[in-house]
C-alpha atoms as a PDB file:
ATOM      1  CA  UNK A   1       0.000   0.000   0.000  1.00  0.00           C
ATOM      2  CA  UNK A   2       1.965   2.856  -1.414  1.00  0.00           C
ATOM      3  CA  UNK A   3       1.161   6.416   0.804  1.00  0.00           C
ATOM      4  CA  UNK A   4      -1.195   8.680  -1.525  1.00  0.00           C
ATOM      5  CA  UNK A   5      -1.759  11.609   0.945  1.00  0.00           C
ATOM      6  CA  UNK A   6       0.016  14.527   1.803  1.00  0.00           C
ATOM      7  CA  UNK A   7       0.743  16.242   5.427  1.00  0.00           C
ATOM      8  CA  UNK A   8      -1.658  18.865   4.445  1.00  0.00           C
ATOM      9  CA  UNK A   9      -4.328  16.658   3.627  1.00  0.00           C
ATOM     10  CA  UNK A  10      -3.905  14.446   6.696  1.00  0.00           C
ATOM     11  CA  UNK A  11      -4.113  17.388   9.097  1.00  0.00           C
ATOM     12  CA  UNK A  12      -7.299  18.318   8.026  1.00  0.00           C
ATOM     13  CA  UNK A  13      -8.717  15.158   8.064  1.00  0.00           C
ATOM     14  CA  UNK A  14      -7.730  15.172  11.521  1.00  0.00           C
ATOM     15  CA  UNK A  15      -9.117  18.186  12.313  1.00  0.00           C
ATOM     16  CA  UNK A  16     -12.180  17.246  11.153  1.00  0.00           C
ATOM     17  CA  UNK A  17     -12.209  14.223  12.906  1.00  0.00           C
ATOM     18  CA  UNK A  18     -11.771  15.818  16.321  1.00  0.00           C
ATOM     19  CA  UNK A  19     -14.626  18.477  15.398  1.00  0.00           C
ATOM     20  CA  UNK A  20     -17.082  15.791  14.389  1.00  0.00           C
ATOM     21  CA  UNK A  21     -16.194  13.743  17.908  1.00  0.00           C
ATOM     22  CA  UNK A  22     -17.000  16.869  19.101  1.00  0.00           C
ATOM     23  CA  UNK A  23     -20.050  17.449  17.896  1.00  0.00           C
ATOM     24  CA  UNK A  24     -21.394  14.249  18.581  1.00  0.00           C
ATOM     25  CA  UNK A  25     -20.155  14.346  22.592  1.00  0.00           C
ATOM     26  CA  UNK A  26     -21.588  17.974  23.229  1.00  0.00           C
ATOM     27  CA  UNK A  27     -24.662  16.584  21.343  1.00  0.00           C
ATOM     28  CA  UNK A  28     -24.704  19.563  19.207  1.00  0.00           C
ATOM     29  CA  UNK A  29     -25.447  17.136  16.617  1.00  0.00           C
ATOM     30  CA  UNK A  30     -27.375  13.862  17.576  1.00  0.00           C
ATOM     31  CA  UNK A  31     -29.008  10.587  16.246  1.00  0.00           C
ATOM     32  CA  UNK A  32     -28.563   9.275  12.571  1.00  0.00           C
ATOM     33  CA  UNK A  33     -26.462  12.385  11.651  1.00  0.00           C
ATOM     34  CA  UNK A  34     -24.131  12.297  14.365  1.00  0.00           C
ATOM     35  CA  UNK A  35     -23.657   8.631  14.265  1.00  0.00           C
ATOM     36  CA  UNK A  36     -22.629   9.338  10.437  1.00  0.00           C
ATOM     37  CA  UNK A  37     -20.569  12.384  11.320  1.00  0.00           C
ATOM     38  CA  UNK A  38     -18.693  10.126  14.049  1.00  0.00           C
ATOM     39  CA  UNK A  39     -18.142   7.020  11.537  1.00  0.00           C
ATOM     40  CA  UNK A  40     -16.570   9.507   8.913  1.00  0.00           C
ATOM     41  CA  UNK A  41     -14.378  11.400  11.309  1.00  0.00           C
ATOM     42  CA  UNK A  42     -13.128   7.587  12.105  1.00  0.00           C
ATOM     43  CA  UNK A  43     -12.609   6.985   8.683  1.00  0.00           C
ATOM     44  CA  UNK A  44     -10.782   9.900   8.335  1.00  0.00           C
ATOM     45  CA  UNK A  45      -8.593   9.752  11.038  1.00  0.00           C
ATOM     46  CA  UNK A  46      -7.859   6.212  10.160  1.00  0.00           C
ATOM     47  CA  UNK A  47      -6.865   7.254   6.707  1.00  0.00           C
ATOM     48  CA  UNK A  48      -4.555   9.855   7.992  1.00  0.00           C
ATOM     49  CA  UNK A  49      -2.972   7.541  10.467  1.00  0.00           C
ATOM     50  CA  UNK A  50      -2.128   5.349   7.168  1.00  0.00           C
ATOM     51  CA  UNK A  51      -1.321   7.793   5.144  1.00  0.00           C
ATOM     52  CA  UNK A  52      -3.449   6.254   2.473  1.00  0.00           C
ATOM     53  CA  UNK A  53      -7.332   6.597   1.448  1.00  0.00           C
ATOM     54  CA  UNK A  54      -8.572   4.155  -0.836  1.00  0.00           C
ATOM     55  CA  UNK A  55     -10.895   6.805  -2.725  1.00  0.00           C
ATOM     56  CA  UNK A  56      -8.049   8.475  -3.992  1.00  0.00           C
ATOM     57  CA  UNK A  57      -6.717   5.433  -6.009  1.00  0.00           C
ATOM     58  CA  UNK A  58     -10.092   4.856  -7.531  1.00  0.00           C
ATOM     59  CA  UNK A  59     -10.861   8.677  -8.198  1.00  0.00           C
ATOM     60  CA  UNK A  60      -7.082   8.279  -9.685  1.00  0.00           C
ATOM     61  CA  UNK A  61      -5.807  11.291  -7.039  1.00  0.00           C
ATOM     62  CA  UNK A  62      -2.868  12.137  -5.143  1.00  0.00           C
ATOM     63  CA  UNK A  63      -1.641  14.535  -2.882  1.00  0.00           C
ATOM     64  CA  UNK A  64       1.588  13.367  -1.221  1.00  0.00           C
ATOM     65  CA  UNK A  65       4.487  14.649  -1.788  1.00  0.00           C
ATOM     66  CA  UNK A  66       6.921  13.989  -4.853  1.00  0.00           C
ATOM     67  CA  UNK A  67      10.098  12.819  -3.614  1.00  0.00           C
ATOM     68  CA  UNK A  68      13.045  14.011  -6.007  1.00  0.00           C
END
């Protein structure tokens, strides 16, 4: 699994990850939409952690940096 995301890109999937935890814990945003906001920011933080999201291989993208 070859990395296809850069540090920009995993730092705001991060980001949003910790704002859609904290959505869902201050119950700003609750039931079927929170549950979905709380199973993305998971995804994206997993992604990050991994430096690799599958979407971008099948959308063809990527946005890590070119080594020289």
């Amino acid at each position: 699994m070859k990395s296809n995301m850069g540090s920009a890109d995993k730092a705001i999937r991060i980001v949003l990850a910790i704002v859609f935890a904290g959505l869902y814990i201050t119950k700003l945003v609750e039931g079927t939409l929170g549950l979905v906001l709380l199973l993305l920011g998971g995804v994206f933080l997993l992604t990050s952690v991994i430096s690799f999201c599958p979407l971008y291989t099948i959308l063809g993208l990527n946005s890590s940096e070119k080594k020289k």
